[in-house]
C-alpha atoms as a PDB file:
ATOM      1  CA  UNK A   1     124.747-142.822-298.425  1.00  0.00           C
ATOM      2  CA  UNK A   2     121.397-143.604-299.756  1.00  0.00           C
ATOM      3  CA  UNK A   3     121.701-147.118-297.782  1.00  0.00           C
ATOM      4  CA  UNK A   4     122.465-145.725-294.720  1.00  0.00           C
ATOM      5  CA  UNK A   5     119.490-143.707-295.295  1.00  0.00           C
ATOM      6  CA  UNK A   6     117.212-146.239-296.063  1.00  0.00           C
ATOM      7  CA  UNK A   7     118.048-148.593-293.220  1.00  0.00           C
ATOM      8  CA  UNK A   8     117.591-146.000-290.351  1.00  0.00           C
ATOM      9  CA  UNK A   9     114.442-145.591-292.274  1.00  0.00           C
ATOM     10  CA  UNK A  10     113.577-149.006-292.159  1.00  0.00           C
ATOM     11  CA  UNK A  11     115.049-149.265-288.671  1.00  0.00           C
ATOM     12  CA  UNK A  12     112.396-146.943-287.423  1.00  0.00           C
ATOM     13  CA  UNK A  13     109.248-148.282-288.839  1.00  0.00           C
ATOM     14  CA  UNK A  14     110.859-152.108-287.740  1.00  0.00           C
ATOM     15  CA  UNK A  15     111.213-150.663-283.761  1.00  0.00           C
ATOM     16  CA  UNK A  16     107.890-148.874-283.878  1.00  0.00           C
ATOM     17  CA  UNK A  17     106.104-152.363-285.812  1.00  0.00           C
ATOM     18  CA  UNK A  18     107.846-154.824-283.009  1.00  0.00           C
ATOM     19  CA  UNK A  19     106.667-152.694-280.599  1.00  0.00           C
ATOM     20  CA  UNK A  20     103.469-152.835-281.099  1.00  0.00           C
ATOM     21  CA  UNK A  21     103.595-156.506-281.318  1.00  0.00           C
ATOM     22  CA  UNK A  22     103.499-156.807-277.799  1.00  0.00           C
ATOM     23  CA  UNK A  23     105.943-158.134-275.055  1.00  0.00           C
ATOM     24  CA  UNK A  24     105.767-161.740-275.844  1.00  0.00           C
ATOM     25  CA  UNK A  25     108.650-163.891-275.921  1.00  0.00           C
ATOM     26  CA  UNK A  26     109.726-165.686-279.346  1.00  0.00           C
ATOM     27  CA  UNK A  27     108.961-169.167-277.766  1.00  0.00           C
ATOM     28  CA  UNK A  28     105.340-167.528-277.177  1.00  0.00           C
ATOM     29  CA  UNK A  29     104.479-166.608-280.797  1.00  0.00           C
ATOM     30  CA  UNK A  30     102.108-167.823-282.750  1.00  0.00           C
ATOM     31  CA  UNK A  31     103.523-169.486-286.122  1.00  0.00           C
ATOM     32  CA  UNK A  32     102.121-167.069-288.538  1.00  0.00           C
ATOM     33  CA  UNK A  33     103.906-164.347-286.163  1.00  0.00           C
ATOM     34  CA  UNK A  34     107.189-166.109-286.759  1.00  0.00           C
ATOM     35  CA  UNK A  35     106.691-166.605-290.213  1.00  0.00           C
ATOM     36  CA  UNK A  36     105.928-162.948-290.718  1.00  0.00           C
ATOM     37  CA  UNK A  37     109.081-161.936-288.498  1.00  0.00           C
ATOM     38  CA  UNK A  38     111.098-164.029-291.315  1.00  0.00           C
ATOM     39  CA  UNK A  39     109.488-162.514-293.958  1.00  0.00           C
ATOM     40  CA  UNK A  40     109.625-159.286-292.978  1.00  0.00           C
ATOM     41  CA  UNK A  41     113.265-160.029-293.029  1.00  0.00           C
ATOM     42  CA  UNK A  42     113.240-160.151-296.578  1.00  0.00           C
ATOM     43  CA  UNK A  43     111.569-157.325-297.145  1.00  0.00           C
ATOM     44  CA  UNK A  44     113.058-154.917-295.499  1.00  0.00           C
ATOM     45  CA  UNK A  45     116.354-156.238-297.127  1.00  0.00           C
ATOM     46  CA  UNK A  46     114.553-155.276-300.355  1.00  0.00           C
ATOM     47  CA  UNK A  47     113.434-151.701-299.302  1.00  0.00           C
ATOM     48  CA  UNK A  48     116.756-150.912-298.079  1.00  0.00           C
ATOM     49  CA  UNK A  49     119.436-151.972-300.484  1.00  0.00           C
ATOM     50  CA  UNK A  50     116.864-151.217-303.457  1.00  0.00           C
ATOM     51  CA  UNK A  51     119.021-153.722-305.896  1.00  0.00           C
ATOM     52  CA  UNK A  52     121.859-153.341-304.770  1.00  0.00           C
ATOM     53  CA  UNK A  53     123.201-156.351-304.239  1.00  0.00           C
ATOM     54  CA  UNK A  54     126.937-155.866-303.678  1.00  0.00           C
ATOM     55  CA  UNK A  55     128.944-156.925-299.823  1.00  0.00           C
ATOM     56  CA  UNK A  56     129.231-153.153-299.638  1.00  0.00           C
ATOM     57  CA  UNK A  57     125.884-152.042-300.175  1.00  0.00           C
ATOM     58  CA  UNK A  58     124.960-155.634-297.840  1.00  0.00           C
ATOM     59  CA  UNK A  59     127.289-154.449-294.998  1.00  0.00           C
ATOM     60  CA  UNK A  60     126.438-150.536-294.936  1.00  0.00           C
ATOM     61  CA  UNK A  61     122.810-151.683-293.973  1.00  0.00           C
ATOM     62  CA  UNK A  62     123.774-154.219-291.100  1.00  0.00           C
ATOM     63  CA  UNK A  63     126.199-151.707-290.090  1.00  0.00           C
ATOM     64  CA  UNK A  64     123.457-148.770-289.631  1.00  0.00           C
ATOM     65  CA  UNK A  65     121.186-151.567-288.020  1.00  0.00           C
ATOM     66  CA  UNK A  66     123.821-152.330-285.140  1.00  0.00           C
ATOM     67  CA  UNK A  67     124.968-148.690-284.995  1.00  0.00           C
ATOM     68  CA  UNK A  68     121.162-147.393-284.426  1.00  0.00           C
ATOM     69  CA  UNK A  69     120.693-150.169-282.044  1.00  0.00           C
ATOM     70  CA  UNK A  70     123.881-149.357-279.829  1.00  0.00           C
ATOM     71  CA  UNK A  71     122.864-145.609-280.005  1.00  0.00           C
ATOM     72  CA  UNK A  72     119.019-146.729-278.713  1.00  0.00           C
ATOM     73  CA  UNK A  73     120.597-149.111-276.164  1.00  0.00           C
ATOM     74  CA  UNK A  74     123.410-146.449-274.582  1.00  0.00           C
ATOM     75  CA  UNK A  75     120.504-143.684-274.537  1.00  0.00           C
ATOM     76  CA  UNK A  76     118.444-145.916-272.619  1.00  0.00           C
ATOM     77  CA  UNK A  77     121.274-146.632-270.541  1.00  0.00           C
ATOM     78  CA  UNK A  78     122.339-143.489-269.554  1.00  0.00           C
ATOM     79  CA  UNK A  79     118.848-141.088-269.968  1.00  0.00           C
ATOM     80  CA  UNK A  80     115.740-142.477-267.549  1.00  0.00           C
ATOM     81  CA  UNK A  81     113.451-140.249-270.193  1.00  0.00           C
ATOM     82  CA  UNK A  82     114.972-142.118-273.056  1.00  0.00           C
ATOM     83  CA  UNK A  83     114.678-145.590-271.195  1.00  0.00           C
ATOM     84  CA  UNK A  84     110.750-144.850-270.568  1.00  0.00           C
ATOM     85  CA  UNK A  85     110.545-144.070-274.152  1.00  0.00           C
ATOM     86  CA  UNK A  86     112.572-146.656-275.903  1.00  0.00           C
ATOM     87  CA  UNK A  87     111.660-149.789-273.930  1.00  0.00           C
ATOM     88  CA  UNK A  88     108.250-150.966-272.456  1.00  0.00           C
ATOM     89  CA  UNK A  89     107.550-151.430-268.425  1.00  0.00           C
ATOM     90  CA  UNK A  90     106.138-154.401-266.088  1.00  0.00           C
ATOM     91  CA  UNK A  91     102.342-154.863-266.169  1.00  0.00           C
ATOM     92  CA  UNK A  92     100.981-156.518-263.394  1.00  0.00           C
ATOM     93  CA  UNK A  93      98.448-159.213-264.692  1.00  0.00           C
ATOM     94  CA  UNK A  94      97.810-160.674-260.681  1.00  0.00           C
ATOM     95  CA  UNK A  95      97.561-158.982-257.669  1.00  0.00           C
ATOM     96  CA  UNK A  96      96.621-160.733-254.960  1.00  0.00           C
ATOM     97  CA  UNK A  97      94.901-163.927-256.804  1.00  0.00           C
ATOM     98  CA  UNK A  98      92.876-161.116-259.327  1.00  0.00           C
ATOM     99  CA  UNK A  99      93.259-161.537-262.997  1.00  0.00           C
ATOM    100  CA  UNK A 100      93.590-157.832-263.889  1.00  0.00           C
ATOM    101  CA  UNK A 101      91.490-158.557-266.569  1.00  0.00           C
ATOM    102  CA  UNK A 102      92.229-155.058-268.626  1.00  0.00           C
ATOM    103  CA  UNK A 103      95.796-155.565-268.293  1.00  0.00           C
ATOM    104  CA  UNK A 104      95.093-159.217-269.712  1.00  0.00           C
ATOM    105  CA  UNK A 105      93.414-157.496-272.515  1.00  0.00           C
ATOM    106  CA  UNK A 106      95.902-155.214-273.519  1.00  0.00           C
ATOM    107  CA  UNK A 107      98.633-157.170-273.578  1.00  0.00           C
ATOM    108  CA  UNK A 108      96.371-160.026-275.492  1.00  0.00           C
ATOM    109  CA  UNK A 109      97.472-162.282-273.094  1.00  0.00           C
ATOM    110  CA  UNK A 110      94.125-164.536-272.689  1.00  0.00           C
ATOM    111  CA  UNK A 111      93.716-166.977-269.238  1.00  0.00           C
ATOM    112  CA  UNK A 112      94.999-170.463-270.864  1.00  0.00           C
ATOM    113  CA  UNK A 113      98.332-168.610-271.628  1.00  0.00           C
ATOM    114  CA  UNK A 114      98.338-166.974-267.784  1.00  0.00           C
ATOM    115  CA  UNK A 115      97.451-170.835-266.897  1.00  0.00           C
ATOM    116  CA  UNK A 116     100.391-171.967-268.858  1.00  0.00           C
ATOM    117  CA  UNK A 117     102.816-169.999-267.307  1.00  0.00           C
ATOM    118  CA  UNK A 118     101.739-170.213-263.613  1.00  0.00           C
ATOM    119  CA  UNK A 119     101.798-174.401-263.838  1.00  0.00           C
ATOM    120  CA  UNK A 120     105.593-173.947-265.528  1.00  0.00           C
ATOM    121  CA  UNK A 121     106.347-171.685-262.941  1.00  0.00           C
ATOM    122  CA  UNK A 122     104.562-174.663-259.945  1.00  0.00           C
ATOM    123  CA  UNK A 123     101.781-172.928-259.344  1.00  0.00           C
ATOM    124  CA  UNK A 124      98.259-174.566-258.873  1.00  0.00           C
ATOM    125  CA  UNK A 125      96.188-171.892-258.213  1.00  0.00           C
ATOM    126  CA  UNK A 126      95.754-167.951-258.107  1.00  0.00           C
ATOM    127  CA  UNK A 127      95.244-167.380-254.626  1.00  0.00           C
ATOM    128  CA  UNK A 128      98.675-169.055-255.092  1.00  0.00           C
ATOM    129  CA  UNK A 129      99.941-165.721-256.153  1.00  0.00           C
ATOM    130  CA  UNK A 130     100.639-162.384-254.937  1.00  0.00           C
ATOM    131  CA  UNK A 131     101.737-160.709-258.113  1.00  0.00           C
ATOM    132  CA  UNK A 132     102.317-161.750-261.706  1.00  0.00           C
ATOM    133  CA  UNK A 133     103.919-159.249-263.903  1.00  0.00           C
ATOM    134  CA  UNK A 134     104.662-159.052-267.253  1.00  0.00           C
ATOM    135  CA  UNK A 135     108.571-157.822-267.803  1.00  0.00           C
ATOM    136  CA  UNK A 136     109.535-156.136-270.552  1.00  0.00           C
ATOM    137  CA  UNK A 137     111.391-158.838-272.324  1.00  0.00           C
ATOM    138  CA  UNK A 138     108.087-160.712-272.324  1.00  0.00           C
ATOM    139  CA  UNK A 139     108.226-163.066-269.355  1.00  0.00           C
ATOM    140  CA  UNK A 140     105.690-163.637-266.512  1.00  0.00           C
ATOM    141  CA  UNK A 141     107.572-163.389-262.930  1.00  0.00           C
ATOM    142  CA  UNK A 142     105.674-164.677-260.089  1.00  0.00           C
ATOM    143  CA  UNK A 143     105.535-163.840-256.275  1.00  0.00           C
ATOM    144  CA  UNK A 144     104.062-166.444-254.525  1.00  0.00           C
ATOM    145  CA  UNK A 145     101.830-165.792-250.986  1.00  0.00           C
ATOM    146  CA  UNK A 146     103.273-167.064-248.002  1.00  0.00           C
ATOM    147  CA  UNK A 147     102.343-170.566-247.514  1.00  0.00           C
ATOM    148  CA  UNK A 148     101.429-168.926-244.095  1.00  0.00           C
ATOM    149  CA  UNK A 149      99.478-166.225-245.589  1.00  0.00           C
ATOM    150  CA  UNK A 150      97.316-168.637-247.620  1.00  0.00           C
ATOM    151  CA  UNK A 151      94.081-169.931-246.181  1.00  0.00           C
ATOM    152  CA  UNK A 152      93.230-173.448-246.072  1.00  0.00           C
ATOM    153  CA  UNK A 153      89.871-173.392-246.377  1.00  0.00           C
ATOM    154  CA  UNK A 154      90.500-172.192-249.976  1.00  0.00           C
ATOM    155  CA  UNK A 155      92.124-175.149-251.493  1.00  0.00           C
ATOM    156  CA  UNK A 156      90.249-176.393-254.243  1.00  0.00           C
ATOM    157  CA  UNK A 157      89.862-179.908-253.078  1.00  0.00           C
ATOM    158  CA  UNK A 158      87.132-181.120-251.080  1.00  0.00           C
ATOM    159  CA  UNK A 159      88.221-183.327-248.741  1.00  0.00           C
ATOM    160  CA  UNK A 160      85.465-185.789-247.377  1.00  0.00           C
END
């Protein structure tokens, strides 16, 4: 019982640490952020089977790990008060062609990685875009403008 105890314990400060890692994406992370994911593997391994080594002892904490996360993911599922508490929402980062610079901020998203994503996604410029959120998985979606909606005297290429 005492593992069982220790890993929703553990499960708890892990949920409340990853979220306030942010919303970005595992392909996104920085290589010390990886490396401390992995680690922090480890040590919560330590803090909740406390030396006890056995399959038992091994499979009581995975088991409370899954169990808490299917109880988190059916409350979400089925309780809208649950879902705004248990999982993050979109931020909008563009709105028509503005950086919401805050947003940026808050999210530590910086302009190179908003850059990044907009040329993956085939887009040249902001005035290019109507929206860009961030969803909570930790993905930009874009909405384009209308190509008729976009002004050509706005291109950035001077044409001679």
């Amino acid at each position: 019982m005492e593992i069982v105890l220790r890993a929703s314990i553990m499960f708890a400060i892990m949920y409340v640490l990853l979220r306030l890692m942010g919303k970005r994406e595992l392909g996104q992370m920085a290589p010390f952020e990886l490396v401390s994911l992995i680690v922090m593997g480890d040590l919560i391994q330590q803090g909740v089977t406390h030396q006890d080594f056995s399959l038992t002892g091994a499979t009581l904490a995975i088991v409370t790990f899954l169990g808490w996360s299917l109880v988190l993911g059916l409350l979400g599922h089925h309780s809208a008060r649950a879902r705004r508490l248990l999982e993050s929402s979109p931020v909008v980062l563009v709105r028509s062609g503005k950086v919401l610079k805050r947003n940026l901020d808050i999210e530590r998203i910086d302009r190179d990685e908003l850059a990044i994503e907009m040329r993956l996604a085939g887009i040249a410029r902001l005035d290019q875009v109507a929206w860009a959120i961030l969803e909570p998985e930790g993905k930009i979606s874009f909405i384009r403008v209308d190509e008729g909606d976009v002004d050509p005297r706005q291109d950035d290429v001077q044409t001679d």
